[in-house]
PDB file of N, CA and C in Angstrom:
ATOM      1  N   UNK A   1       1.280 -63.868 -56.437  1.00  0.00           N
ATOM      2  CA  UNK A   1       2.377 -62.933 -56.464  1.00  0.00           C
ATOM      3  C   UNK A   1       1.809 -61.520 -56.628  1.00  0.00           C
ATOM      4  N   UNK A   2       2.347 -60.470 -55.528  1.00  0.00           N
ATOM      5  CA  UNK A   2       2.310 -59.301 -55.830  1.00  0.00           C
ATOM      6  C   UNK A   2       3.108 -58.378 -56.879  1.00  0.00           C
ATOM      7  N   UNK A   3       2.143 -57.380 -57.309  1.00  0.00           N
ATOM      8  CA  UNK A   3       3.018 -56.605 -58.656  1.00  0.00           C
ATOM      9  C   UNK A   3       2.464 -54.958 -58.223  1.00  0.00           C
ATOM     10  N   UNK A   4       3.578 -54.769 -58.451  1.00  0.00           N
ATOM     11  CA  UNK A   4       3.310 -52.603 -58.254  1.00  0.00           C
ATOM     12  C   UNK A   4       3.057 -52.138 -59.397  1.00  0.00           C
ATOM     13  N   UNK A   5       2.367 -51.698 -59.933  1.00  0.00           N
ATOM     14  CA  UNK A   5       2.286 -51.007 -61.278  1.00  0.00           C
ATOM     15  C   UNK A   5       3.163 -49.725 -61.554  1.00  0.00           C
ATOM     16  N   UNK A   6       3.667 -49.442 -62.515  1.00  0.00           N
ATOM     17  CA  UNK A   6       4.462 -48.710 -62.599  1.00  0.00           C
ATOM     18  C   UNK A   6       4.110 -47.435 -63.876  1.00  0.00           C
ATOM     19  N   UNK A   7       2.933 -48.377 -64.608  1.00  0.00           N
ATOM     20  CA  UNK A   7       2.443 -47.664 -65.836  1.00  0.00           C
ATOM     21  C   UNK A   7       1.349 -48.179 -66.114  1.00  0.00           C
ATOM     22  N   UNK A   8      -0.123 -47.275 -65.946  1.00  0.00           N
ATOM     23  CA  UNK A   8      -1.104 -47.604 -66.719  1.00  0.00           C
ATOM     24  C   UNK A   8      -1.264 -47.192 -68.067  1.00  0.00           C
ATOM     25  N   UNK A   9      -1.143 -48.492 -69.120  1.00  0.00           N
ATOM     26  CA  UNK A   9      -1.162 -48.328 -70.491  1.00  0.00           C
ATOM     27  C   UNK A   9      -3.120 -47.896 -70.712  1.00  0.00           C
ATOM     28  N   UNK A  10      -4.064 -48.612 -70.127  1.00  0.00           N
ATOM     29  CA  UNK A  10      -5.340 -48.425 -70.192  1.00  0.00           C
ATOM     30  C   UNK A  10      -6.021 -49.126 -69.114  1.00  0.00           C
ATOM     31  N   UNK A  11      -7.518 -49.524 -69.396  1.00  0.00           N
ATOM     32  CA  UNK A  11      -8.049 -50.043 -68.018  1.00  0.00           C
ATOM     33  C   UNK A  11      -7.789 -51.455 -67.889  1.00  0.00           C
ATOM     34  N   UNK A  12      -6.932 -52.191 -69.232  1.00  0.00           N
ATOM     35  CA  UNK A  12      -6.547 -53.598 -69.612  1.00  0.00           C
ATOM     36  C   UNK A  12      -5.790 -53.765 -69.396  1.00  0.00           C
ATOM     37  N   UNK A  13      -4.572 -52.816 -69.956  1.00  0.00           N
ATOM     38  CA  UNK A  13      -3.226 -53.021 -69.949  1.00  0.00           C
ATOM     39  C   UNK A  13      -2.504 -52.250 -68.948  1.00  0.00           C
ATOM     40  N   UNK A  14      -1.311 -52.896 -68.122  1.00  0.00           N
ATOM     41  CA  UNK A  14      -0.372 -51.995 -67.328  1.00  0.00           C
ATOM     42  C   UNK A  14       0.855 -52.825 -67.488  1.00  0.00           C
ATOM     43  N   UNK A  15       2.071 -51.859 -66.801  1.00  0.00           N
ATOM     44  CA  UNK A  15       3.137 -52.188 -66.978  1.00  0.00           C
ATOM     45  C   UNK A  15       3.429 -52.365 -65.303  1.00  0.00           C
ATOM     46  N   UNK A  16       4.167 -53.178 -65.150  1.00  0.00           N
ATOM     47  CA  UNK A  16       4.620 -53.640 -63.276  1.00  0.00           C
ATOM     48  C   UNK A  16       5.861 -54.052 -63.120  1.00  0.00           C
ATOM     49  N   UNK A  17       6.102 -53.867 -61.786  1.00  0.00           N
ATOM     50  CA  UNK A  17       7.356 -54.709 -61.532  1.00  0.00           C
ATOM     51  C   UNK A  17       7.024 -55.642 -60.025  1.00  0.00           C
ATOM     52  N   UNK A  18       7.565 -57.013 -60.321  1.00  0.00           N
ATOM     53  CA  UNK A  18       7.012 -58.037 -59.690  1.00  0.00           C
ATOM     54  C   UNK A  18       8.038 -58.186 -58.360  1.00  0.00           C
ATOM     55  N   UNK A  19       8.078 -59.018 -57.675  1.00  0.00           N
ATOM     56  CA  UNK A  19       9.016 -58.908 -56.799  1.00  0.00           C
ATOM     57  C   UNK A  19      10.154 -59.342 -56.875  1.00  0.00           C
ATOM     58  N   UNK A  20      11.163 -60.244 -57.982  1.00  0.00           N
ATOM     59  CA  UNK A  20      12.095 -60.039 -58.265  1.00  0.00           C
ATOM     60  C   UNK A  20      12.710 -58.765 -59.305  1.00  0.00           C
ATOM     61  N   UNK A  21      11.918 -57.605 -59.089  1.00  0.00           N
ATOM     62  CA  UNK A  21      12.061 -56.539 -60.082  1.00  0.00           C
ATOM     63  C   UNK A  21      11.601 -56.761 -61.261  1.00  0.00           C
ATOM     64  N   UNK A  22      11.591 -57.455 -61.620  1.00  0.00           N
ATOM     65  CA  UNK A  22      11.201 -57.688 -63.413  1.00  0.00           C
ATOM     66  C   UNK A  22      10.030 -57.089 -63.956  1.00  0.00           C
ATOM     67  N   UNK A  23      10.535 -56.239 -65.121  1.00  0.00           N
ATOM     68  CA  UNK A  23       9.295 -55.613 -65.454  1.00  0.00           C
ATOM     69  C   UNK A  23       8.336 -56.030 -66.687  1.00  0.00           C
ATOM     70  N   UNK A  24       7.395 -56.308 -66.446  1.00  0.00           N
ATOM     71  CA  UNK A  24       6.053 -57.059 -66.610  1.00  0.00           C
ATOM     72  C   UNK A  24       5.600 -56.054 -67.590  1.00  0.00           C
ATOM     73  N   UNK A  25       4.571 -56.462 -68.791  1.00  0.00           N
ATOM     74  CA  UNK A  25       3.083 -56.107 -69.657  1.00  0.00           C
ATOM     75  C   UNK A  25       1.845 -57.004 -68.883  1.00  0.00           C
ATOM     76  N   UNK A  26       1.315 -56.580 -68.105  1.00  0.00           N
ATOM     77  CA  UNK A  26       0.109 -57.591 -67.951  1.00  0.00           C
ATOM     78  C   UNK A  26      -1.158 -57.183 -68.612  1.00  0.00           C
ATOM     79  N   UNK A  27      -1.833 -57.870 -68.736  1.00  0.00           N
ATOM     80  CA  UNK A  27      -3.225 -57.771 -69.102  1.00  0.00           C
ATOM     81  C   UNK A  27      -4.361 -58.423 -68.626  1.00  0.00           C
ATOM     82  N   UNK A  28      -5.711 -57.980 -68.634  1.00  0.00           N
ATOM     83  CA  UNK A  28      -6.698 -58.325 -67.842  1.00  0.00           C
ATOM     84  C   UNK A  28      -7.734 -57.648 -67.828  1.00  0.00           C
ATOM     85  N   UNK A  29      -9.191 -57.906 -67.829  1.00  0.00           N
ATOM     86  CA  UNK A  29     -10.294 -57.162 -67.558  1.00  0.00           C
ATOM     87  C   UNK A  29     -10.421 -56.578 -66.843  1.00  0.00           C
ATOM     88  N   UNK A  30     -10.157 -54.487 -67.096  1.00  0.00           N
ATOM     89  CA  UNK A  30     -10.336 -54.129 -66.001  1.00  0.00           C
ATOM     90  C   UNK A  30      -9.035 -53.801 -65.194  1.00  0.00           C
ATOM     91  N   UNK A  31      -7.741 -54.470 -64.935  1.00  0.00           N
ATOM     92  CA  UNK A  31      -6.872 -54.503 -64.293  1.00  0.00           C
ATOM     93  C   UNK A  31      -6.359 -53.220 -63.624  1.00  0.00           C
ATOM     94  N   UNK A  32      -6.298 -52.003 -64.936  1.00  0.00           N
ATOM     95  CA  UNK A  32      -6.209 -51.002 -64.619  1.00  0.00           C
ATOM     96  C   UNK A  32      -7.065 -49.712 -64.386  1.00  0.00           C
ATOM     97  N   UNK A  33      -8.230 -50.175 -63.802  1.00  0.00           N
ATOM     98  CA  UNK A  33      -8.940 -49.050 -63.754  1.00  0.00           C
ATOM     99  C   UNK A  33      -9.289 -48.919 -62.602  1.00  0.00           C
ATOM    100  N   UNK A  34      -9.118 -47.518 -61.830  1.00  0.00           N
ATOM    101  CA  UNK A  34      -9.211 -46.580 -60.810  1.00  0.00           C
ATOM    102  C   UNK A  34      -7.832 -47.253 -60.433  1.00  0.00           C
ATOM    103  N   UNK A  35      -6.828 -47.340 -61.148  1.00  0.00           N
ATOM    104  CA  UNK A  35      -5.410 -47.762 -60.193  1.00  0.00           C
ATOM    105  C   UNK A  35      -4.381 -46.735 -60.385  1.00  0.00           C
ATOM    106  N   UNK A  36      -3.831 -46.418 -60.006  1.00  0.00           N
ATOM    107  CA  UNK A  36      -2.721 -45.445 -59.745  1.00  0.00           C
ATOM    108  C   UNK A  36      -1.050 -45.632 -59.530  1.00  0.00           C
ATOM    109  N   UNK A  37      -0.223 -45.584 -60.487  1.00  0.00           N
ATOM    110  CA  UNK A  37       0.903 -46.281 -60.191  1.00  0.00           C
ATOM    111  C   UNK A  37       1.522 -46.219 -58.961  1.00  0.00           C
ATOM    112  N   UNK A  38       2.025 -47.189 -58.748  1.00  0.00           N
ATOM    113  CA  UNK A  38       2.568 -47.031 -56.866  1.00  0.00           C
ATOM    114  C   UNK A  38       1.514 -48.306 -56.541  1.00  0.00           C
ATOM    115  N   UNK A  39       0.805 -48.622 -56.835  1.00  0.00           N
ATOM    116  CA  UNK A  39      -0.159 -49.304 -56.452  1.00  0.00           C
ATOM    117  C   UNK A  39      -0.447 -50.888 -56.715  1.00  0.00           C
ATOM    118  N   UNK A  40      -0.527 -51.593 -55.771  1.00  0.00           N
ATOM    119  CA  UNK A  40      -0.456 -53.182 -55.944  1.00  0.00           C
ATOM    120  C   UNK A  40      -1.037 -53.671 -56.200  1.00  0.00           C
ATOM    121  N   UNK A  41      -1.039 -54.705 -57.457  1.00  0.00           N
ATOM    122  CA  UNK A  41      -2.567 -55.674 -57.802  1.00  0.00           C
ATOM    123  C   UNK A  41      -1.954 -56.905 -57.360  1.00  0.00           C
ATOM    124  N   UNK A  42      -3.234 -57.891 -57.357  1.00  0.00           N
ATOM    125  CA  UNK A  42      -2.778 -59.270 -57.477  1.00  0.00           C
ATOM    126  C   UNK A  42      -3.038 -59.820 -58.400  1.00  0.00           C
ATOM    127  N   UNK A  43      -2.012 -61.139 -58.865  1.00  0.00           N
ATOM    128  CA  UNK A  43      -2.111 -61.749 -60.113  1.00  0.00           C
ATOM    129  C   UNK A  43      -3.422 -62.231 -60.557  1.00  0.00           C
ATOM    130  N   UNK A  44      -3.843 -62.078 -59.510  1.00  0.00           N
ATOM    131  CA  UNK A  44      -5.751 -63.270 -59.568  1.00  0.00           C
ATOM    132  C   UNK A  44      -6.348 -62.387 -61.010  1.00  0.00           C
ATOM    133  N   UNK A  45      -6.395 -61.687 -61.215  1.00  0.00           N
ATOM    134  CA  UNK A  45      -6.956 -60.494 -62.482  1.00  0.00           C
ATOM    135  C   UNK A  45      -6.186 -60.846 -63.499  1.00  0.00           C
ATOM    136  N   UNK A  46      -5.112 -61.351 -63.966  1.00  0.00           N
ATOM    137  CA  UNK A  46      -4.243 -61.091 -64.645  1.00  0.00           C
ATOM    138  C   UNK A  46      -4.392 -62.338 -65.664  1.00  0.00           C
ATOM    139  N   UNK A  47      -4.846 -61.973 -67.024  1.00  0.00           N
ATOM    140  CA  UNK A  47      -4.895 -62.972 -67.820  1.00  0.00           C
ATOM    141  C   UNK A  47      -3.702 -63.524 -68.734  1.00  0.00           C
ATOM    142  N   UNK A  48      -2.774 -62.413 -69.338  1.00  0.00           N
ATOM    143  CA  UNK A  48      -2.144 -62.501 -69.996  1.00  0.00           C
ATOM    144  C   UNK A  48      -0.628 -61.838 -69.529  1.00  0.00           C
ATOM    145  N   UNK A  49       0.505 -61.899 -69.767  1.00  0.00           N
ATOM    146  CA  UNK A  49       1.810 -61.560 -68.988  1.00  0.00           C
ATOM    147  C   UNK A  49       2.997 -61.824 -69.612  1.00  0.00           C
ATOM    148  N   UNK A  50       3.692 -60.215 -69.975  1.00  0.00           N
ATOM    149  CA  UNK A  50       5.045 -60.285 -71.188  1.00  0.00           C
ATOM    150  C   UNK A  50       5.757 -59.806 -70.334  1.00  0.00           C
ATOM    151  N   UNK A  51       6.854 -60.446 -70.292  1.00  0.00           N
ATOM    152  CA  UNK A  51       8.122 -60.362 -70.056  1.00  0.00           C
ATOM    153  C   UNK A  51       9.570 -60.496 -71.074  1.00  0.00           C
ATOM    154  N   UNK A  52      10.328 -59.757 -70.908  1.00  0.00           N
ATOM    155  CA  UNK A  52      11.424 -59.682 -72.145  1.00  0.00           C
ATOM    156  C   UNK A  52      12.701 -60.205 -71.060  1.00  0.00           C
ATOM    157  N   UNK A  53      13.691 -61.181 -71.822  1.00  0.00           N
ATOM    158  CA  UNK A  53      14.520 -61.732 -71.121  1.00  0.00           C
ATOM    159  C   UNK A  53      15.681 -61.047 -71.763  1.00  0.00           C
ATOM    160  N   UNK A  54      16.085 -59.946 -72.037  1.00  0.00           N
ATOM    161  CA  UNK A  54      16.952 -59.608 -72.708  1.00  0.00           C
ATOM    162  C   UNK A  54      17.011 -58.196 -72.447  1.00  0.00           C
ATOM    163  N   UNK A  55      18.279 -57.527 -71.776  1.00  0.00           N
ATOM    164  CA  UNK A  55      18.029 -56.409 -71.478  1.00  0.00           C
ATOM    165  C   UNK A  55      18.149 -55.018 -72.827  1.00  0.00           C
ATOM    166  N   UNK A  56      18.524 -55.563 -73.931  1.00  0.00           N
ATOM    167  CA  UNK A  56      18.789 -54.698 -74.945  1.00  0.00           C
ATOM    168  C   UNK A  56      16.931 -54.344 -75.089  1.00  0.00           C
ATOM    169  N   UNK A  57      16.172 -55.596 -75.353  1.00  0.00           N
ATOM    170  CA  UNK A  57      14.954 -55.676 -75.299  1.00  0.00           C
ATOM    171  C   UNK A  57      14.324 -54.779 -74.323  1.00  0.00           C
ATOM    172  N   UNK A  58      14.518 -54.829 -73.610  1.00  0.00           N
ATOM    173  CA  UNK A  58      14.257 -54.162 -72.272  1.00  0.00           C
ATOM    174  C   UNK A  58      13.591 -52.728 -72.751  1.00  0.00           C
ATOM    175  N   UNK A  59      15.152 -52.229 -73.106  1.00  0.00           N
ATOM    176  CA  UNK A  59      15.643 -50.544 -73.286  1.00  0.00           C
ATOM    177  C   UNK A  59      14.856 -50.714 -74.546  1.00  0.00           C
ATOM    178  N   UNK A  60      14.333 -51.353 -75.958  1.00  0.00           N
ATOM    179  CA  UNK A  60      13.674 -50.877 -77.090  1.00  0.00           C
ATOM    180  C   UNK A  60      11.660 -51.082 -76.215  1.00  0.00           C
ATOM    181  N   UNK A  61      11.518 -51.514 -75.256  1.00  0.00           N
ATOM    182  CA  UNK A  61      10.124 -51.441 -74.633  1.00  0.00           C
ATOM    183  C   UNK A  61       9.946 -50.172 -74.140  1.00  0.00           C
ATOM    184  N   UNK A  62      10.887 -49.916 -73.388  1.00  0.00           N
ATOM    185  CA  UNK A  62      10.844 -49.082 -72.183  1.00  0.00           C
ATOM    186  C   UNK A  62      10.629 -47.926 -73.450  1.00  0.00           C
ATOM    187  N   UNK A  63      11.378 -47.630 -74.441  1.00  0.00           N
ATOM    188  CA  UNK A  63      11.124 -46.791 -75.777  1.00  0.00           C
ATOM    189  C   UNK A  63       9.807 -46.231 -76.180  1.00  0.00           C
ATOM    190  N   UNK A  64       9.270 -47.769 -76.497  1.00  0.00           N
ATOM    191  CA  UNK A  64       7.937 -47.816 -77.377  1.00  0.00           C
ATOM    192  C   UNK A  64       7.332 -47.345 -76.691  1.00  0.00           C
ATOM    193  N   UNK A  65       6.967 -47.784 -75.260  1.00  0.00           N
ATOM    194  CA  UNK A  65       6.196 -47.372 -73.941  1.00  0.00           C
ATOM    195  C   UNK A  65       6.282 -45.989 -73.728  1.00  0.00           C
ATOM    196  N   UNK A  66       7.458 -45.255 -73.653  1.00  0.00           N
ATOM    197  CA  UNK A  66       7.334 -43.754 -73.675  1.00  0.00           C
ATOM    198  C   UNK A  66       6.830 -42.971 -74.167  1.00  0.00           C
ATOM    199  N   UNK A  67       6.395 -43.247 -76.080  1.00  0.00           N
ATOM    200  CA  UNK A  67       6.002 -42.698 -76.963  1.00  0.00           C
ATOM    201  C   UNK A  67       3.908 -43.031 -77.204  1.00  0.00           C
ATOM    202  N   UNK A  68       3.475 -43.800 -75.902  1.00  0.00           N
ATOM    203  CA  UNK A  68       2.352 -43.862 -76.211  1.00  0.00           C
ATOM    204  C   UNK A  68       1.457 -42.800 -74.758  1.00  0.00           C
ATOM    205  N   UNK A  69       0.391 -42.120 -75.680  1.00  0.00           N
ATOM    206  CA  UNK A  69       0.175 -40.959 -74.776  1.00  0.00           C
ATOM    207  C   UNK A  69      -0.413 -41.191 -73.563  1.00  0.00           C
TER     208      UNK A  69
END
């Protein structure tokens, strides 16, 4: 499965949205480095993967995520 990144948290961590929209924490060695949001990885890298099923949840991520530099 393809994922667009939407937010590089570091060169480990990014934030994506997959192809039913859903927006993703993935993690992985590396995953995010030299990547640029807009930009497609494949799952093959991807070790670890949060998803929130709850849209109140959603809106307190999308929060936390704003406030990190």
């Amino acid at each position: 499965m393809n994922m667009q990144i939407t937010k590089i948290l570091n060169n480990n961590v990014v934030v994506v949205t997959d192809d039913q929209q859903r927006e993703k924490v993935v993690m992985g060695r590396g995953i995010g480095f030299q990547k640029c949001a807009g930009e497609r990885i494949n799952s093959s890298g991807i070790e670890k993967e949060y998803a929130l099923s709850s849209h109140e949840l959603n809106g307190r991520l999308s929060e936390l995520l704003s406030h990190i530099p």
